[in-house]
C-alpha atoms as a PDB file:
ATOM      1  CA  UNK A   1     -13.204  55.786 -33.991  1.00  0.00           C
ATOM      2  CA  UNK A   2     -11.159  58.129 -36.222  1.00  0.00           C
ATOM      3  CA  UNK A   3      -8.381  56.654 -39.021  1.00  0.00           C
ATOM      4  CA  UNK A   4      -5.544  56.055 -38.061  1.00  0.00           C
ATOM      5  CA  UNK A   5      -2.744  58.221 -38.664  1.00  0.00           C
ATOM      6  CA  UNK A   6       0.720  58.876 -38.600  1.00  0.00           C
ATOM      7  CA  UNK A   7       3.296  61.578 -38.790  1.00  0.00           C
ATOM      8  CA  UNK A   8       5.076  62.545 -41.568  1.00  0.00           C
ATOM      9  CA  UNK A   9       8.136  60.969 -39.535  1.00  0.00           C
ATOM     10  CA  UNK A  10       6.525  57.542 -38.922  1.00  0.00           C
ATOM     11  CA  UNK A  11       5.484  57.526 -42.728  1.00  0.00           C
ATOM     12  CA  UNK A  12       8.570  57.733 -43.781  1.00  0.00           C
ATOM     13  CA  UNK A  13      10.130  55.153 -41.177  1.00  0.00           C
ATOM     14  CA  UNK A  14       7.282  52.979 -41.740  1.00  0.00           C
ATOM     15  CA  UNK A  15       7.738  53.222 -45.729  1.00  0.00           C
ATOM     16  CA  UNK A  16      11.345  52.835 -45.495  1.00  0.00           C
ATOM     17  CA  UNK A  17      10.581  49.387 -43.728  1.00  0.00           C
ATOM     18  CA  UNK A  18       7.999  48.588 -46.491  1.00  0.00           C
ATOM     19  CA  UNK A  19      10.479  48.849 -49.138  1.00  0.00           C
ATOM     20  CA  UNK A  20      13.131  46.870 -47.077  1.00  0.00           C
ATOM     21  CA  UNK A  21      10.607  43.931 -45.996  1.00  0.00           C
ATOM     22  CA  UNK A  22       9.928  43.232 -49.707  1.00  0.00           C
ATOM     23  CA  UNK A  23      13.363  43.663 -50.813  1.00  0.00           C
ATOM     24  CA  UNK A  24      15.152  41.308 -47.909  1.00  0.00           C
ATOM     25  CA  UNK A  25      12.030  38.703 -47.747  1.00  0.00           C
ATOM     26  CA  UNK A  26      10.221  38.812 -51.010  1.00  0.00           C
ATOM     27  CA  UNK A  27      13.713  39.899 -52.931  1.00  0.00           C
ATOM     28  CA  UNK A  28      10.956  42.565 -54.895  1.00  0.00           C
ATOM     29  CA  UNK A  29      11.724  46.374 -55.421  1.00  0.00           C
ATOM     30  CA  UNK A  30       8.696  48.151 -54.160  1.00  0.00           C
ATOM     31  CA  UNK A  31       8.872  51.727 -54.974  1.00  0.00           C
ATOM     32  CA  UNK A  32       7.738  54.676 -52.848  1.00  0.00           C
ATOM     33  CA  UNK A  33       4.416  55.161 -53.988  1.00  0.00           C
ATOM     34  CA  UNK A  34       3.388  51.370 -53.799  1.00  0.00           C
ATOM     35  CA  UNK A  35       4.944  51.323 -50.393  1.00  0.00           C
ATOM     36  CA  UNK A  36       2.570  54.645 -49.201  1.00  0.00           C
ATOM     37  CA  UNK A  37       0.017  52.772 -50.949  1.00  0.00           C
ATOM     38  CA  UNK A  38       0.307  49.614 -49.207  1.00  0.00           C
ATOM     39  CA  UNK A  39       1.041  51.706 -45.691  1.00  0.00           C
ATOM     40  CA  UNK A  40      -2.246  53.006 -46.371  1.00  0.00           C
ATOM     41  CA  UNK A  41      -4.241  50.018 -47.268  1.00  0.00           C
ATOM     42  CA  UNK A  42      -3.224  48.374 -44.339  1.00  0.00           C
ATOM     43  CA  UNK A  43      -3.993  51.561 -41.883  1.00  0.00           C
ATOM     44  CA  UNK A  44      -7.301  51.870 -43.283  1.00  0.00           C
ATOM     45  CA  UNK A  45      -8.248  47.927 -43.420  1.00  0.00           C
ATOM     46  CA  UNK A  46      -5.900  46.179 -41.040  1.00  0.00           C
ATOM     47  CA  UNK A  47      -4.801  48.968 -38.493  1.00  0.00           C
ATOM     48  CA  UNK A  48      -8.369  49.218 -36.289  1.00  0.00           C
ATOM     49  CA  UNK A  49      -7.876  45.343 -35.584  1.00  0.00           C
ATOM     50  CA  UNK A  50      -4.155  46.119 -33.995  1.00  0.00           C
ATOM     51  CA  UNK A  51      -5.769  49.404 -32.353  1.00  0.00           C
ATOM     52  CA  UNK A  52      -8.272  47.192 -30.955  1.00  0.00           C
ATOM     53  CA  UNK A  53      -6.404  44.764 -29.375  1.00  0.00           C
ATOM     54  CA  UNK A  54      -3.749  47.284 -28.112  1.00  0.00           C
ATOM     55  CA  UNK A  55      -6.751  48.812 -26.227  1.00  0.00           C
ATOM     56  CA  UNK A  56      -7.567  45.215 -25.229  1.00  0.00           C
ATOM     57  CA  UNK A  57      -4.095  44.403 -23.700  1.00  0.00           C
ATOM     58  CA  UNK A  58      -4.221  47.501 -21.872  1.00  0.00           C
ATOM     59  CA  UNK A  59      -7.610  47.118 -20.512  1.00  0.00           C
ATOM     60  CA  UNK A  60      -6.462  43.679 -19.136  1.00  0.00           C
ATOM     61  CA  UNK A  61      -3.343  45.429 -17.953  1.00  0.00           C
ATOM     62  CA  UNK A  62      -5.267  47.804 -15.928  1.00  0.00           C
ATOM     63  CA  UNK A  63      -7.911  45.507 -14.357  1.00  0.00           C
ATOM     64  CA  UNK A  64      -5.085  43.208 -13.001  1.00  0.00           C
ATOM     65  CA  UNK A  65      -3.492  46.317 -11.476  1.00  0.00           C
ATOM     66  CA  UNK A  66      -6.518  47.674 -10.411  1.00  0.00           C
ATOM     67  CA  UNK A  67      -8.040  44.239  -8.853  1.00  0.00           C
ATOM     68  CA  UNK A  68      -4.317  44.369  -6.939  1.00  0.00           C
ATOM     69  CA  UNK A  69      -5.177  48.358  -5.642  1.00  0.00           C
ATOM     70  CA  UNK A  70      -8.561  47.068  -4.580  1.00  0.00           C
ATOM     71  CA  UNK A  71      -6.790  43.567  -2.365  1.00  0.00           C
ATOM     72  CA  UNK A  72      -4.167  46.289  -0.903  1.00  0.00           C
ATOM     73  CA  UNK A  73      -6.824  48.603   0.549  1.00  0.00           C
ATOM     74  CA  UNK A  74      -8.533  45.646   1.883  1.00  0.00           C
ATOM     75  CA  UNK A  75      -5.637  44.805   3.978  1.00  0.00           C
ATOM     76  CA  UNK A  76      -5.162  48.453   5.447  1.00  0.00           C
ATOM     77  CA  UNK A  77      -8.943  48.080   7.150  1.00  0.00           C
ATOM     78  CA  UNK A  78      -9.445  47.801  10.526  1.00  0.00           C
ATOM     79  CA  UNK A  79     -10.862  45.217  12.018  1.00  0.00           C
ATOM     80  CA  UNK A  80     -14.480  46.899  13.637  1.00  0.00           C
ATOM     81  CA  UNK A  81     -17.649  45.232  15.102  1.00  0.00           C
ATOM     82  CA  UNK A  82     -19.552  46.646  11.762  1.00  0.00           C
ATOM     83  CA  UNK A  83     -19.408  43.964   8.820  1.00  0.00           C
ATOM     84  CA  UNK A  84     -20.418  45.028   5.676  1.00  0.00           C
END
């Protein structure tokens, strides 16, 4: 799997929430290059377990959709004398 990255856009959007989060919950100034810092520590060593279970979720997503296709076609067959 490659790193994850981000834009320069969602950088600065997620830095900007960085700085906020530790100012409004921890009542800490965290400057910009401890917030990239931290943006990257967390993309490097927590990201590929969010990644992961995003592709997870969708997988299950997809299956129950797919399991639904599968009982619709069933019900457009004709009734013949050949069983499977």
């Amino acid at each position: 799997m490659q790193q994850i990255e981000f834009s320069k856009e969602e950088q600065e959007l997620l830095i900007d929430k960085i700085k906020k989060y530790f100012d409004k919950e921890l009542d800490q100034e965290i400057g910009q290059f401890d917030a990239e810092f931290l943006l990257s520590f967390f993309s490097k060593e927590v990201g590929s377990y969010f990644y992961n279970r995003g592709l997870f979720d969708a997988q299950a997503i997809l299956e129950g959709r797919m399991d639904s296709i599968t009982q619709a076609i069933y019900e457009l067959e004709i009734p013949t004398a050949f069983v499977k």
